[in-house]
N, C-alpha and C. Protein backbone atom coordinates (compact mmCIF):
# COMPACT_ATOMS: atom_id res chain seq x y z
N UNK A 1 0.82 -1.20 0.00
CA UNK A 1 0.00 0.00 0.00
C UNK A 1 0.86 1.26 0.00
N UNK A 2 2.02 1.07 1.14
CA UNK A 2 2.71 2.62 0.85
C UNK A 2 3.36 2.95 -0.60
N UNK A 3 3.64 1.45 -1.35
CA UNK A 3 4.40 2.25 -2.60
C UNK A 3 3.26 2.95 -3.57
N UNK A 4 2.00 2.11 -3.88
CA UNK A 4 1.22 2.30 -4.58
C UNK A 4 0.53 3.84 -3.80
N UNK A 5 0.06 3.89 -2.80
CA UNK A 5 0.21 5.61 -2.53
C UNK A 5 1.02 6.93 -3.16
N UNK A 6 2.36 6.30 -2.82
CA UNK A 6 3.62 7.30 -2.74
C UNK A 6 3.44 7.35 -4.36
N UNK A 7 2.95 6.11 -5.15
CA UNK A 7 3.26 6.58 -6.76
C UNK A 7 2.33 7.37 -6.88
N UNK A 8 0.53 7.72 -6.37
CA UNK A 8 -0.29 7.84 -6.75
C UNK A 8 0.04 9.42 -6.45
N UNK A 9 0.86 9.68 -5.44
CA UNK A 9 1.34 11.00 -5.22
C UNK A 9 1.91 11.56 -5.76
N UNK A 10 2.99 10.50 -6.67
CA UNK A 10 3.76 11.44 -7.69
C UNK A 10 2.97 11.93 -8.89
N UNK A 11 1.46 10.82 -9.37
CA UNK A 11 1.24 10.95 -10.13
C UNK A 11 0.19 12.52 -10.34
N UNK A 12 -0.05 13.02 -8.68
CA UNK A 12 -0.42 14.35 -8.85
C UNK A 12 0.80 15.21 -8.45
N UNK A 13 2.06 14.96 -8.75
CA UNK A 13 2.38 16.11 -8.31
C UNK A 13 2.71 16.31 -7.20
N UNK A 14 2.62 15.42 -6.06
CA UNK A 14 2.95 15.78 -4.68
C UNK A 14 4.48 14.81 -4.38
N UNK A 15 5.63 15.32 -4.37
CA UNK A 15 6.20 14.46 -4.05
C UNK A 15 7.33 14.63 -2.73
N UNK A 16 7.57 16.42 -2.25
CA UNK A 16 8.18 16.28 -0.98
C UNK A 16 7.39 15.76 0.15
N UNK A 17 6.34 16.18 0.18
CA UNK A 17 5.48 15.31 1.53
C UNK A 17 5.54 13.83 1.88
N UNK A 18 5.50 13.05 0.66
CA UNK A 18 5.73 11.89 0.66
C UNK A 18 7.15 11.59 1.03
N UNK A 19 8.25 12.22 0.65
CA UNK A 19 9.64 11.85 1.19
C UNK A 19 9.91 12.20 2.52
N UNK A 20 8.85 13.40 3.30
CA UNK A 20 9.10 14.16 4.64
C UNK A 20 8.57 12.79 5.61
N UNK A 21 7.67 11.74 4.49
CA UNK A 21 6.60 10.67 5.49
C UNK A 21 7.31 9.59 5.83
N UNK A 22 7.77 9.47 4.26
CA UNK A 22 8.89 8.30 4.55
C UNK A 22 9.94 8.37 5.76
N UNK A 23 10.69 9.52 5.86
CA UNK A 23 11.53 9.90 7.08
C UNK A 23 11.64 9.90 7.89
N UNK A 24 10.14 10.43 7.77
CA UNK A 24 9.95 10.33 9.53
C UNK A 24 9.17 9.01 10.20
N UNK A 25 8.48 8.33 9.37
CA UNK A 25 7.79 7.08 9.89
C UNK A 25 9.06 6.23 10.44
N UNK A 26 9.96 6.30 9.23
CA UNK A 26 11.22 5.36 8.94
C UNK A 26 12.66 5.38 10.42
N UNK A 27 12.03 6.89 10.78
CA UNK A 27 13.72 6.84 11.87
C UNK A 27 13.12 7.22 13.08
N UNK A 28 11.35 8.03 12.82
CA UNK A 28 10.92 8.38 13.73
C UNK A 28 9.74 7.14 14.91
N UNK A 29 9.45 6.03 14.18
CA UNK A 29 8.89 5.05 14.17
C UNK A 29 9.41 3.68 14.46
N UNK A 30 10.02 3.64 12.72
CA UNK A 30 10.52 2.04 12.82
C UNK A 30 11.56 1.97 13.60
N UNK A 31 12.92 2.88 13.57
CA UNK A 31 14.28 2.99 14.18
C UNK A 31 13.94 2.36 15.28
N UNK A 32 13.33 3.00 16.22
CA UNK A 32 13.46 3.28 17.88
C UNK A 32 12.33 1.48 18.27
N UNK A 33 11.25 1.30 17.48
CA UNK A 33 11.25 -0.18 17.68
C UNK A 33 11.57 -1.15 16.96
N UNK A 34 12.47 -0.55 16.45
CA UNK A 34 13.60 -2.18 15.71
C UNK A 34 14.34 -2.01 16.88
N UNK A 35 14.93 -1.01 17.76
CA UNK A 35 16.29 -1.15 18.52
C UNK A 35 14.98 -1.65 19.41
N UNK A 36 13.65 -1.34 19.97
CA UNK A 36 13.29 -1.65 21.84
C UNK A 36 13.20 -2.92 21.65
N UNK A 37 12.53 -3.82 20.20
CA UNK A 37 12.02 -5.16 20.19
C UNK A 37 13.30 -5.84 19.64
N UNK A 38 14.03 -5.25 18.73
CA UNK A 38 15.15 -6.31 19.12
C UNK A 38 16.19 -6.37 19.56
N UNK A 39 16.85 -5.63 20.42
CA UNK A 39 18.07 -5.45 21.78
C UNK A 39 17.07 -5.17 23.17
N UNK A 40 16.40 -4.38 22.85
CA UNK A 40 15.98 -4.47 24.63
C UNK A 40 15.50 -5.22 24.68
N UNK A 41 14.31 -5.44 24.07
CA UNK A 41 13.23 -7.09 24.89
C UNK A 41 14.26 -8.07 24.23
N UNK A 42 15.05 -8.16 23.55
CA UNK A 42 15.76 -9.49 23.01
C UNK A 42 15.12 -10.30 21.95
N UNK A 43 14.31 -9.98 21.18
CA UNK A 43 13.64 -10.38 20.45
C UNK A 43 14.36 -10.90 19.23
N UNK A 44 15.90 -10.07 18.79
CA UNK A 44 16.59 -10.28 17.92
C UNK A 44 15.86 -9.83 16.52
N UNK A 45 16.61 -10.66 15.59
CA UNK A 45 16.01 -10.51 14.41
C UNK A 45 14.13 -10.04 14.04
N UNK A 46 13.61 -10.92 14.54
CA UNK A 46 12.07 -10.68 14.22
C UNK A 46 11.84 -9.51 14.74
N UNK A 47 12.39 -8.96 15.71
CA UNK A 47 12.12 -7.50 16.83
C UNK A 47 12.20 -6.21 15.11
N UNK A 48 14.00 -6.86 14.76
CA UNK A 48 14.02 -5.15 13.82
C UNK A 48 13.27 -5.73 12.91
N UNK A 49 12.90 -6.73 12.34
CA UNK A 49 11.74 -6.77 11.25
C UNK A 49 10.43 -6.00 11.19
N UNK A 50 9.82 -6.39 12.95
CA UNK A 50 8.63 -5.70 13.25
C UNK A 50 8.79 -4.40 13.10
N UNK A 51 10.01 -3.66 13.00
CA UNK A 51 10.21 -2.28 13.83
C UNK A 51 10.24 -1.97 12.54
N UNK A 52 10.35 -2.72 10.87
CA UNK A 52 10.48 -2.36 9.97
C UNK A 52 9.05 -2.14 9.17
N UNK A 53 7.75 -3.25 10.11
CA UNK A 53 6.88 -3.27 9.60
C UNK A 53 5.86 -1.84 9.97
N UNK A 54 6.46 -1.76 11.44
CA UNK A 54 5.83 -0.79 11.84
C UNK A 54 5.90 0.86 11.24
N UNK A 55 6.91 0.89 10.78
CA UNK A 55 7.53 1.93 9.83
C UNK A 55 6.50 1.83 9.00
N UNK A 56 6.83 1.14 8.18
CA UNK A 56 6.11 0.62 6.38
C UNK A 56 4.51 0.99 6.76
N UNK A 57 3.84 0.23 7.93
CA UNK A 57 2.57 0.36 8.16
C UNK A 57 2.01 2.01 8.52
N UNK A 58 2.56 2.69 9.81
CA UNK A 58 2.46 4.28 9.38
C UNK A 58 2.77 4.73 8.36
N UNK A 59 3.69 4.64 7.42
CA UNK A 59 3.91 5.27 6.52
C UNK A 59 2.40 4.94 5.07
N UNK A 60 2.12 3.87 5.28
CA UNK A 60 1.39 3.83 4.25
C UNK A 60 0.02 4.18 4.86
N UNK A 61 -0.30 4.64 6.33
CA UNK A 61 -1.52 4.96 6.67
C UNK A 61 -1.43 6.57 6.23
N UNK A 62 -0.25 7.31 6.65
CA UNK A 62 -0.42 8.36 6.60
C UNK A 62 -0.33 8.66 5.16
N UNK A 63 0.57 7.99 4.05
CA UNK A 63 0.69 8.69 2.42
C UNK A 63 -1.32 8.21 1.83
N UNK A 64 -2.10 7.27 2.54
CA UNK A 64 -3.24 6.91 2.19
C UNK A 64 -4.26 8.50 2.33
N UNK A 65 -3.87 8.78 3.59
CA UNK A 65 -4.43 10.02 4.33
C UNK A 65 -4.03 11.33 3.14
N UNK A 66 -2.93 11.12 2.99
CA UNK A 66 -2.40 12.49 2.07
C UNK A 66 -3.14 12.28 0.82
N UNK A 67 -2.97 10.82 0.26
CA UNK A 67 -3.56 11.26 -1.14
C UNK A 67 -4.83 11.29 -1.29
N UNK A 68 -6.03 11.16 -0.21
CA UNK A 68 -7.10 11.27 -0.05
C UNK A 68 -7.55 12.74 -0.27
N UNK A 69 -6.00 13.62 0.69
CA UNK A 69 -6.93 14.67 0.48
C UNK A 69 -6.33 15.22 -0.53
N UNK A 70 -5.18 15.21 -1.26
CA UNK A 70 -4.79 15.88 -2.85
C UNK A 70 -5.60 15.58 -3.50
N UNK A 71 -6.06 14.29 -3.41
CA UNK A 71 -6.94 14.01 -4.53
C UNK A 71 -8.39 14.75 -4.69
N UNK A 72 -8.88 15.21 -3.01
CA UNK A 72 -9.87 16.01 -3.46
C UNK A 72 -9.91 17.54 -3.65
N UNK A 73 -8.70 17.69 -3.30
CA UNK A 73 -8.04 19.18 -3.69
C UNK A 73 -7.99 19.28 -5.28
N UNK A 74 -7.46 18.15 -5.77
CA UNK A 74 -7.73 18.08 -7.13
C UNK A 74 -8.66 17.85 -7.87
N UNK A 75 -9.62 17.26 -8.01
CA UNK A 75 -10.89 17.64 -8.07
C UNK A 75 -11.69 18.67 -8.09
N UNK A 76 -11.15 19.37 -7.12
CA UNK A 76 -11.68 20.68 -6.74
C UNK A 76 -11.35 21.91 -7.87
N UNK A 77 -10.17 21.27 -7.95
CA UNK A 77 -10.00 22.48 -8.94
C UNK A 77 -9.92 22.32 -10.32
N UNK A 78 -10.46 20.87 -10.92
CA UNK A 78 -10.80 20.60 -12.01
C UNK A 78 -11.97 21.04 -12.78
């Protein structure tokens, strides 16, 4: 879902927001629980996977959210 968003964003035209989402889901999100689930709880490997999913998963809730509303911004002014 997040890539097919992020393209649907380029395809209007929006494309720093989408890189500001990626960034921050990515170091602001996944980082900090790839390191709690896999070094602190010990979870290892599957820990930074989750911490990778968890990234991927905000990120594609919030680029869903964005192109919802470009898209009716665009519209709007069609």
């Amino acid at each position: 879902m997040q890539i097919a968003a992020r393209g649907a964003l380029q395809g209007l035209k929006d494309t720093v927001m989408p890189m500001v989402i990626a960034l921050a889901t990515g170091w602001g999100m996944g980082f900090p629980t790839a390191v709690v689930l896999g070094f602190v709880l010990d979870f290892g490997g599957p820990g930074i996977w989750a911490g990778m999913a968890v990234a991927m998963t905000g990120a594609a809730c919030l680029l869903i959210r964005r192109f919802r509303r470009q898209a009716r911004l665009f519209a709007a002014q069609a």
